[in-house]
Protein backbone atom coordinates (compact mmCIF):
# COMPACT_ATOMS: atom_id res chain seq x y z
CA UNK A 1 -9.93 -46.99 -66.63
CA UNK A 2 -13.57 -47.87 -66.10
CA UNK A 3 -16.49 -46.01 -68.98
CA UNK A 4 -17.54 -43.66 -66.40
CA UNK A 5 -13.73 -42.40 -65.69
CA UNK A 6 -13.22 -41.79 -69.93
CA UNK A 7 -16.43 -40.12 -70.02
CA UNK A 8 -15.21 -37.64 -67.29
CA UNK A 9 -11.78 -37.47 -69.47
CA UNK A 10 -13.88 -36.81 -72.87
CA UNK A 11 -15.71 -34.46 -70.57
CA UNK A 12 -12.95 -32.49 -69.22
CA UNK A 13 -11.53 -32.30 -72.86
CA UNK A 14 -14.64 -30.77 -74.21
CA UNK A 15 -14.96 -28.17 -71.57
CA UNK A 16 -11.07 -26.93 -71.60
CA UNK A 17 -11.28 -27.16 -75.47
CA UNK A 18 -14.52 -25.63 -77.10
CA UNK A 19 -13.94 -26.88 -80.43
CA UNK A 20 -13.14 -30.37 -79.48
CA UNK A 21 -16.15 -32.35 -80.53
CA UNK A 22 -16.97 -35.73 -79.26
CA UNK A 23 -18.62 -37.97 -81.56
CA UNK A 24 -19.78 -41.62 -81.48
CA UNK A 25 -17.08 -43.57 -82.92
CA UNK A 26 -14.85 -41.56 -80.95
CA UNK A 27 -16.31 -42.10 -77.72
CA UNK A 28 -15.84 -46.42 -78.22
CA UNK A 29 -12.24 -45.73 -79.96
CA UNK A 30 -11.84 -44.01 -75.94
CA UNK A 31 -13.44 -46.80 -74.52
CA UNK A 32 -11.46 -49.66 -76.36
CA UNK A 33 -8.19 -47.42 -76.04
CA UNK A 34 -8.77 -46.42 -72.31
CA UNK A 35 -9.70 -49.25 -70.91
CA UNK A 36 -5.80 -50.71 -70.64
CA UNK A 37 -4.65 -47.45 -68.96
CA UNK A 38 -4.71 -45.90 -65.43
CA UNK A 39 -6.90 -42.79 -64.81
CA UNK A 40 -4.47 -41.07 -62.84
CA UNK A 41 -1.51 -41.26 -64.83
CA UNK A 42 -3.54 -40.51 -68.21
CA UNK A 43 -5.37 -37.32 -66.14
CA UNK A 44 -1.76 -36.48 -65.04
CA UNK A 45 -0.65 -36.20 -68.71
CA UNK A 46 -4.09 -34.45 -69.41
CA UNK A 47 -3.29 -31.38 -66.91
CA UNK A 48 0.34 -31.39 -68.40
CA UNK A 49 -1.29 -31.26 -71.86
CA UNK A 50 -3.78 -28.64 -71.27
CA UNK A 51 -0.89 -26.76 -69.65
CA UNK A 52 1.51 -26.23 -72.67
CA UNK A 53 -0.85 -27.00 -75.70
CA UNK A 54 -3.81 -24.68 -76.59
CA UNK A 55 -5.19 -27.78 -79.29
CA UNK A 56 -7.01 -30.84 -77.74
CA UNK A 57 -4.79 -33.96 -77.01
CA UNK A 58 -4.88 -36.86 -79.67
CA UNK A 59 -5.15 -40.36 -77.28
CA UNK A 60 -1.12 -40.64 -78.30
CA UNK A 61 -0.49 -37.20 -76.03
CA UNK A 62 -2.14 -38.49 -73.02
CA UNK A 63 -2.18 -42.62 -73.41
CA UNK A 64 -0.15 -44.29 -70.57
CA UNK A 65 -0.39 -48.10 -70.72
CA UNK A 66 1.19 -50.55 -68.00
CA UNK A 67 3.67 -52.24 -69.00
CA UNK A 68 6.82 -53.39 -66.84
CA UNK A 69 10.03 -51.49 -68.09
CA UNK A 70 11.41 -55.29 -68.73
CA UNK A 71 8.87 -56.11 -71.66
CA UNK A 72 9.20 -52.53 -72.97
CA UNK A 73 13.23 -52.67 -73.28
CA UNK A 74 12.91 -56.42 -74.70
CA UNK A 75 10.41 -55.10 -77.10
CA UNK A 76 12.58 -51.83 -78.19
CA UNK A 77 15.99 -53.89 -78.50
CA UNK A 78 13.61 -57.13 -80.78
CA UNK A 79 12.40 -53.55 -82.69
CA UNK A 80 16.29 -52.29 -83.06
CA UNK A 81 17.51 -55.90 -84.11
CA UNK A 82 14.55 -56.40 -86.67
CA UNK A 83 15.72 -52.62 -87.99
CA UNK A 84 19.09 -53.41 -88.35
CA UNK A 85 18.76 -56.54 -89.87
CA UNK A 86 16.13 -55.40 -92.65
CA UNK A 87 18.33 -52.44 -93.29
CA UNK A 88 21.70 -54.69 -92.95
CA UNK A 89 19.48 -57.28 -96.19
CA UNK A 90 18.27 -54.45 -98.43
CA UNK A 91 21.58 -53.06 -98.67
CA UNK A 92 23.79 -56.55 -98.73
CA UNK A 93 26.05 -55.49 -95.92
CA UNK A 94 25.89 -53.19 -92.83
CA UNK A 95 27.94 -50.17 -93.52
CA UNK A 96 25.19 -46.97 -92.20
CA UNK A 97 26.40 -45.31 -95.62
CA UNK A 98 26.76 -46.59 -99.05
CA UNK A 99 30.29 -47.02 -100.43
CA UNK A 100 29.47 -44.54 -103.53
CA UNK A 101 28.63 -41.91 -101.03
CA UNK A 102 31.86 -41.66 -98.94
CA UNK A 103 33.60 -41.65 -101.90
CA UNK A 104 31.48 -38.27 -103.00
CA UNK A 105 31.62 -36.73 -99.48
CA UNK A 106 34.75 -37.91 -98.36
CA UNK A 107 37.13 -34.65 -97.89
CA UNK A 108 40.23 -36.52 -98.78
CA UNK A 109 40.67 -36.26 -102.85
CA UNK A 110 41.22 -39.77 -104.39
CA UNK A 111 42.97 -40.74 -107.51
């Protein structure tokens, strides 16, 4: 997305939501932000924003970046891994619930 195409974003914005004010640092975090995404697609989930949502968009509700679906699953399942092996070191082995708690919430009484 060129300047001139997230000015006319910033400017739709501001016209569909009075109280959205655009200020200076805002306008470069746009610019910085915008300039990896496609127009279309972001003005796409603009007009699906405006829609259902009577507040202005944060960048997260409308961003759309390009990236192939490859690198996105490879970076999810590193994410998932990393996850499950932090949680699998705090707690010393990789049971999802700690042995003192089934033991408390288990519906079988033990002796």
């Amino acid at each position: 997305m060129t300047k001139t195409e997230a000015v006319k974003l910033l400017t739709l914005i501001e016209s569909v939501y009075p109280h959205f004010l655009v200020k200076d640092e805002m306008v470069l975090l746009w610019f910085q932000l915008c300039s990896e995404m496609d127009n279309e697609k972001v003005l796409e989930k603009l007009k699906a924003h405006i829609r259902k949502s009577p507040y202005p968009p944060v960048i997260a509700d409308i961003a759309v970046f390009s990236l192939e679906e490859t690198d996105t699953w490879a970076a999810l399942q590193e994410l998932v891994f990393k996850g499950h092996e932090s949680i699998k070191g705090e707690r010393g082995h990789s049971s999802p619930i700690p042995s003192h708690w089934s033991a408390e919430y288990t519906s079988r009484k033990t002796v």
